[in-house]
C-alpha atoms as a PDB file:
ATOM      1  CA  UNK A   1     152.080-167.427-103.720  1.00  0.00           C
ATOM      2  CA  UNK A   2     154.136-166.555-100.591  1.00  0.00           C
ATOM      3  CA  UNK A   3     157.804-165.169-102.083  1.00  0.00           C
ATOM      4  CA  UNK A   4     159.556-164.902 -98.824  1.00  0.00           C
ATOM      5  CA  UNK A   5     161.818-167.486 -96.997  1.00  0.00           C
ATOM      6  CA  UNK A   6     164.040-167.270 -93.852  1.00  0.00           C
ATOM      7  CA  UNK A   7     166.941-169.497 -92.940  1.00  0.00           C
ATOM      8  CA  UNK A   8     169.228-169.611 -90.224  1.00  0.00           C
ATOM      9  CA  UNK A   9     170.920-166.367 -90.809  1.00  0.00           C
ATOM     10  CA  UNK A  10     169.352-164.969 -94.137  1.00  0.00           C
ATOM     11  CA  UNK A  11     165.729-163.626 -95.220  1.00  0.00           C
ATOM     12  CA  UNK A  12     164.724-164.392 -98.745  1.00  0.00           C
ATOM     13  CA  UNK A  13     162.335-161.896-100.648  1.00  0.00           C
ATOM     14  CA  UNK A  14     161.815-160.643-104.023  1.00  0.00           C
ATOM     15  CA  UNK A  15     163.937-157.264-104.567  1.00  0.00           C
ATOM     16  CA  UNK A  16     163.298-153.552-104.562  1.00  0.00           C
ATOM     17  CA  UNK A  17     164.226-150.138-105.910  1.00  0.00           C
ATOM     18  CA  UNK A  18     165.309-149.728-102.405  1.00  0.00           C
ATOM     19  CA  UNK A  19     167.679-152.546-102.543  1.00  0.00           C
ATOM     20  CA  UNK A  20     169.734-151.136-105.717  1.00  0.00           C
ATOM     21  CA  UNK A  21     172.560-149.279-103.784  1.00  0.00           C
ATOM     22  CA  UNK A  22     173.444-152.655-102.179  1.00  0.00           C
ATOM     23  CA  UNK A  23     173.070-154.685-105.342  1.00  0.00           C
ATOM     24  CA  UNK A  24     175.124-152.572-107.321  1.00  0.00           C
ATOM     25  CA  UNK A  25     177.882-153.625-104.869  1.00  0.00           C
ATOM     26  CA  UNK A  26     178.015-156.691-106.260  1.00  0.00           C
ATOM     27  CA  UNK A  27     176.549-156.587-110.214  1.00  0.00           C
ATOM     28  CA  UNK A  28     179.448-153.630-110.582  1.00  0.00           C
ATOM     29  CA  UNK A  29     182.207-155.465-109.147  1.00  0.00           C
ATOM     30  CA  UNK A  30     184.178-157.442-111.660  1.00  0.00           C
ATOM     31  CA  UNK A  31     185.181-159.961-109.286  1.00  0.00           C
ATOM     32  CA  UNK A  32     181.646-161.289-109.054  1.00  0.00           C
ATOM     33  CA  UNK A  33     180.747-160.699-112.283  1.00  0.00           C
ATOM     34  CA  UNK A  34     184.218-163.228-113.186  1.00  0.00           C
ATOM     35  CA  UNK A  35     182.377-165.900-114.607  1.00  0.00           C
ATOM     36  CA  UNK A  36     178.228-164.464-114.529  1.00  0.00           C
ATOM     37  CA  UNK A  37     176.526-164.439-118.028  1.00  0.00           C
ATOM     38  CA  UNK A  38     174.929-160.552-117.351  1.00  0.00           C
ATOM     39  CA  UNK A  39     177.394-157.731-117.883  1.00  0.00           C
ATOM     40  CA  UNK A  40     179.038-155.868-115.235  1.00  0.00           C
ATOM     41  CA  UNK A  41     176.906-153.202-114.338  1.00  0.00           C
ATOM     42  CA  UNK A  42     178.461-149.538-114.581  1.00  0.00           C
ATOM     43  CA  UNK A  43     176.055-147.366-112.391  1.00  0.00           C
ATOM     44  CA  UNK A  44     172.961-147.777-109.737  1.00  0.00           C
ATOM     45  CA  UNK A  45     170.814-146.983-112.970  1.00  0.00           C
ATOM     46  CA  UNK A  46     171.078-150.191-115.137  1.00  0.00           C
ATOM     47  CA  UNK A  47     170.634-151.993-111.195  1.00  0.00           C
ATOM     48  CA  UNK A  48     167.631-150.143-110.498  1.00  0.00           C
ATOM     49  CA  UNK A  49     165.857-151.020-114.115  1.00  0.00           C
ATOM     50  CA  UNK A  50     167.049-154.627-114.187  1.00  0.00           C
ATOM     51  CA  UNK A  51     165.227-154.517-110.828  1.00  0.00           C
ATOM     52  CA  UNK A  52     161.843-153.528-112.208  1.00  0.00           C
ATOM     53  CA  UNK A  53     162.269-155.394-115.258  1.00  0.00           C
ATOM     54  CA  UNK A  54     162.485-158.657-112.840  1.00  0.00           C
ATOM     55  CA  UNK A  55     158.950-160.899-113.760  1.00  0.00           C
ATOM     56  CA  UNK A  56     157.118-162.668-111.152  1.00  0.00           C
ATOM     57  CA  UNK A  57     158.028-166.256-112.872  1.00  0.00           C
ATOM     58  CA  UNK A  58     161.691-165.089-112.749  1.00  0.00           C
ATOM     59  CA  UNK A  59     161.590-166.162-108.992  1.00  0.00           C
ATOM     60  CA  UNK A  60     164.616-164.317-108.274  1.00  0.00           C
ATOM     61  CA  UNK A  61     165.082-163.282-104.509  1.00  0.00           C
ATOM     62  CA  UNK A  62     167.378-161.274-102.490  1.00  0.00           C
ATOM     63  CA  UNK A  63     169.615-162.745-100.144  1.00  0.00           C
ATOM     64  CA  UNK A  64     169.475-160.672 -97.022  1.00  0.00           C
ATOM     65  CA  UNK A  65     171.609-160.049 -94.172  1.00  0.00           C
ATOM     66  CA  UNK A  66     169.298-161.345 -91.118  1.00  0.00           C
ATOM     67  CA  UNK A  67     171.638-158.839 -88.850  1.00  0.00           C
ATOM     68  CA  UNK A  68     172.538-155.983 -90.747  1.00  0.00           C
ATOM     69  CA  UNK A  69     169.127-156.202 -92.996  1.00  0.00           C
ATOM     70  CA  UNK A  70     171.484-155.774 -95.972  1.00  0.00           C
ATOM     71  CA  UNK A  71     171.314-157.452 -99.057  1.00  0.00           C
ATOM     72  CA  UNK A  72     174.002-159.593 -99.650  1.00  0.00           C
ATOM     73  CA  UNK A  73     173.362-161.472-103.058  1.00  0.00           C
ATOM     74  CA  UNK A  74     170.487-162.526-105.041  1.00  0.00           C
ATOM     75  CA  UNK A  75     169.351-166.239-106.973  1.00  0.00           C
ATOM     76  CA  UNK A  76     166.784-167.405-109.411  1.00  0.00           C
ATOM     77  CA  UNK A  77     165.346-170.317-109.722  1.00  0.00           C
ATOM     78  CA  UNK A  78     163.183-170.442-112.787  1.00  0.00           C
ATOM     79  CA  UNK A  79     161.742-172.858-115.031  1.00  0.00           C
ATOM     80  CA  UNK A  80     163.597-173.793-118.283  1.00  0.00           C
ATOM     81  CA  UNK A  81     161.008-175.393-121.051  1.00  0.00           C
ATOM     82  CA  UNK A  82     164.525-176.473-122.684  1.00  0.00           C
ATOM     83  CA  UNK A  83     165.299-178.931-119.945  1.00  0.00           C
ATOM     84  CA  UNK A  84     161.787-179.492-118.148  1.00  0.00           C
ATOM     85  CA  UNK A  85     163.652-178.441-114.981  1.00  0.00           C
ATOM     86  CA  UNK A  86     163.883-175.958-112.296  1.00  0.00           C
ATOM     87  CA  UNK A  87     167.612-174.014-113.298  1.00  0.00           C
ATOM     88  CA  UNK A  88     169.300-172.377-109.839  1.00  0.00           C
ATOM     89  CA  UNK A  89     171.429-169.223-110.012  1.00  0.00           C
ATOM     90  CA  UNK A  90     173.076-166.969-107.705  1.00  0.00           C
ATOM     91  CA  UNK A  91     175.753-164.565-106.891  1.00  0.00           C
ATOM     92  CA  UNK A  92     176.703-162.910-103.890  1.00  0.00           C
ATOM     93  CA  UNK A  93     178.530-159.801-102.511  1.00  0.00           C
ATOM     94  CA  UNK A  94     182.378-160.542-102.275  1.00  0.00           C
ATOM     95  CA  UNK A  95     182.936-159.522 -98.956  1.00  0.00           C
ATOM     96  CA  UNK A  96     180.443-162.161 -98.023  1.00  0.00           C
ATOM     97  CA  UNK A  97     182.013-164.929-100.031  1.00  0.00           C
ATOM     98  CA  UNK A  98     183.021-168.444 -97.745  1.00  0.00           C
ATOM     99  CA  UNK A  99     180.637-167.802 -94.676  1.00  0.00           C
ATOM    100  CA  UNK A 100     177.961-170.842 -96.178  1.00  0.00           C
ATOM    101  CA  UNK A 101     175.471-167.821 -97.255  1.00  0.00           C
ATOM    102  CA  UNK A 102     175.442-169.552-101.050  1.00  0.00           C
ATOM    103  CA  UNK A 103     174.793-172.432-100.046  1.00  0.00           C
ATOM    104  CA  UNK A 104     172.460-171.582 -97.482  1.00  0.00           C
ATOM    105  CA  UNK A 105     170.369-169.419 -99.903  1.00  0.00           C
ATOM    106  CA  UNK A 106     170.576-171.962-102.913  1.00  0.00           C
ATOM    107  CA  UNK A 107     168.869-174.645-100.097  1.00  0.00           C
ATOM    108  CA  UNK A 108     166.139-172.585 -99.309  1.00  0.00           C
ATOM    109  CA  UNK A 109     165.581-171.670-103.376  1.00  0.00           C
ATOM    110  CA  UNK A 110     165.518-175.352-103.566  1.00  0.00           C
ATOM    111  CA  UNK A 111     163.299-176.016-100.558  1.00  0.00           C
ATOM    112  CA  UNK A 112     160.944-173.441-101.835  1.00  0.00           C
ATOM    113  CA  UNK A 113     160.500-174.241-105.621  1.00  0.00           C
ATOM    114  CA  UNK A 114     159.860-177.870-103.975  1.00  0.00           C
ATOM    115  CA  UNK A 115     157.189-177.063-101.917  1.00  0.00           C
ATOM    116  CA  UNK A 116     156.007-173.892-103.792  1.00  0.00           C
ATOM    117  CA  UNK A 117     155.873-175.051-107.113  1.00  0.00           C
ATOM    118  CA  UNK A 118     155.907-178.774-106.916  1.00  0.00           C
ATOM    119  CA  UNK A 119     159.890-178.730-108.601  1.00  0.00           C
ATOM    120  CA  UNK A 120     160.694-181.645-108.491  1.00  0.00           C
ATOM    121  CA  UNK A 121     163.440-181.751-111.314  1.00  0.00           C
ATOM    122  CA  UNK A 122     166.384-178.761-110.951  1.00  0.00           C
ATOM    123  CA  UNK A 123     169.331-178.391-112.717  1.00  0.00           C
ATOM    124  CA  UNK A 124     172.973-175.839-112.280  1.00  0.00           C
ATOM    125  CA  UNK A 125     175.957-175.204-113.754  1.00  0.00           C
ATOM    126  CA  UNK A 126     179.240-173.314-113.448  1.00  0.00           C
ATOM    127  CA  UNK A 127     182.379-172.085-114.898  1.00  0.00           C
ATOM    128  CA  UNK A 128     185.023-175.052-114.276  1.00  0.00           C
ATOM    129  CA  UNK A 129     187.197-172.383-112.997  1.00  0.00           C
ATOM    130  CA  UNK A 130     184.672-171.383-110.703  1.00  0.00           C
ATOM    131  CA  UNK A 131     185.780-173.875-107.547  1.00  0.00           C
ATOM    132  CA  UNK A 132     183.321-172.310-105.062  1.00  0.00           C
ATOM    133  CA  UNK A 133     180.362-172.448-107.068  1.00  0.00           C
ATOM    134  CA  UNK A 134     180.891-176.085-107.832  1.00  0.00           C
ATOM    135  CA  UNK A 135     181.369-176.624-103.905  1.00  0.00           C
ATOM    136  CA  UNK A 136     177.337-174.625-103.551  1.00  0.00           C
ATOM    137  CA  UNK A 137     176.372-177.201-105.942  1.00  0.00           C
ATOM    138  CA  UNK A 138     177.535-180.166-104.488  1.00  0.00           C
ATOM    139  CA  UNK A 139     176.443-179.279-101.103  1.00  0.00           C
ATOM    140  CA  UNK A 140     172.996-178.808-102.309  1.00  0.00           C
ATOM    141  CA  UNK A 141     172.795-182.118-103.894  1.00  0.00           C
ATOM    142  CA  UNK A 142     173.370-181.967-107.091  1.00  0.00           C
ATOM    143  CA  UNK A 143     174.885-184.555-109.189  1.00  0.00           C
ATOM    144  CA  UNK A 144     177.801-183.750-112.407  1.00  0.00           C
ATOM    145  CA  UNK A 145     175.662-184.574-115.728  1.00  0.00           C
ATOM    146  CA  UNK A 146     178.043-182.954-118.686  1.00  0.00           C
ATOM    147  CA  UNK A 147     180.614-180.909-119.540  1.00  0.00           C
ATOM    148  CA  UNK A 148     179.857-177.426-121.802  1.00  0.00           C
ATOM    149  CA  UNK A 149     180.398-174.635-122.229  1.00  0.00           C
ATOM    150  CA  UNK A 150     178.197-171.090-121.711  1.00  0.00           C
ATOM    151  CA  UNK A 151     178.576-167.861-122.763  1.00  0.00           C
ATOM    152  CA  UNK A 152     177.881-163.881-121.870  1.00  0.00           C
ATOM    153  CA  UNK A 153     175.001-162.543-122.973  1.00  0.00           C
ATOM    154  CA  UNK A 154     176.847-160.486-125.093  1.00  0.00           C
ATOM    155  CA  UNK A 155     178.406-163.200-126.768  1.00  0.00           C
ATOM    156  CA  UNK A 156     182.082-161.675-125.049  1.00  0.00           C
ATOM    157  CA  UNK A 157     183.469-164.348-123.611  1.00  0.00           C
ATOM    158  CA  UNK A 158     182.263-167.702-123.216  1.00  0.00           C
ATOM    159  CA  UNK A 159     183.361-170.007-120.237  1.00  0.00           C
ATOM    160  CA  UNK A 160     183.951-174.090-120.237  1.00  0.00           C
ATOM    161  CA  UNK A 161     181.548-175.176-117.545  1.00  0.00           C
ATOM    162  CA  UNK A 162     179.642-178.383-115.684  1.00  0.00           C
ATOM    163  CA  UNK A 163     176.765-178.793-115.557  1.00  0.00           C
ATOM    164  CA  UNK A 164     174.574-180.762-112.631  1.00  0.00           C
ATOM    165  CA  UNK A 165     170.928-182.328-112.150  1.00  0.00           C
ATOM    166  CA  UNK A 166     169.029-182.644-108.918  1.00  0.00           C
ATOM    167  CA  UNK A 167     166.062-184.981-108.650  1.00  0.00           C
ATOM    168  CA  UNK A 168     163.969-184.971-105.536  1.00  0.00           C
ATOM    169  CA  UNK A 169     160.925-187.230-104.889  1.00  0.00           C
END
């Protein structure tokens, strides 16, 4: 199965070891990590082994800088039994926030799963507060189902939040 995608201005591939350094730029920055359900990472360490711990039917990609070959973010989208859908995730570097890369990136995850995997059912949600990652969202399609509410992994802090279904034929 081909894991590799290129858009306009970004290349899409499954990450590396290599690409810690410039993950950890954004899993250790608490701005990103605002309203994301992983803790904030504290070193390159606990980047590098949530890299290798990443399973092939995660289908979680880097989101890579077509011009400065930097990774720039990273998004799943993996199958969830729960809703017999296709669930879309992402976060990105903050310096790189409002430039379209989200939204750019969450099309092609889209795209791909379509094609790829025959998706034909996806679903996403976000923090209410969380005004740009509704906009990726609704740009990609997606259409408001429910309100909710999710929380950390850690139980910390849990976050009202919409949540959205995409259908494609």
């Amino acid at each position: 199965m081909e894991r590799f995608m290129e858009t306009e201005r970004l290349i899409l591939r499954p990450l590396t070891g290599e690409d810690a350094k410039d993950v950890f730029e954004w899993t250790g920055d608490p701005a990103v990590n605002r309203y994301m359900p992983y803790p904030l990472y504290q070193n390159i360490r606990q980047v590098s082994e949530w890299i290798a711990g990443i399973r092939p039917e995660d289908n979680e990609f880097g989101f890579f800088l077509k011009a400065a070959g930097k990774v720039i973010g990273a998004g799943s989208i993996c199958y969830c039994q729960k809703r017999k859908a296709y669930n879309l995730g992402y976060n990105l570097n903050r310096a790189f926030w409002g430039n379209g890369y989200a939204t750019e990136a969450a099309k092609a995850l889209i795209d791909w799963a379509y094609h790829t995997l025959g998706a034909r059912d996806f679903t996403a949600n976000h923090a209410n507060a969380n005004t740009a990652s509704k906009r990726v969202i609704q740009k990609c399609g997606f259409v408001f189902e429910r309100c909710g509410q999710y929380s950390r992994f850690d139980g910390s802090e849990t976050f009202d939040a919409s949540y959205y279904t995409l259908h494609l034929d």
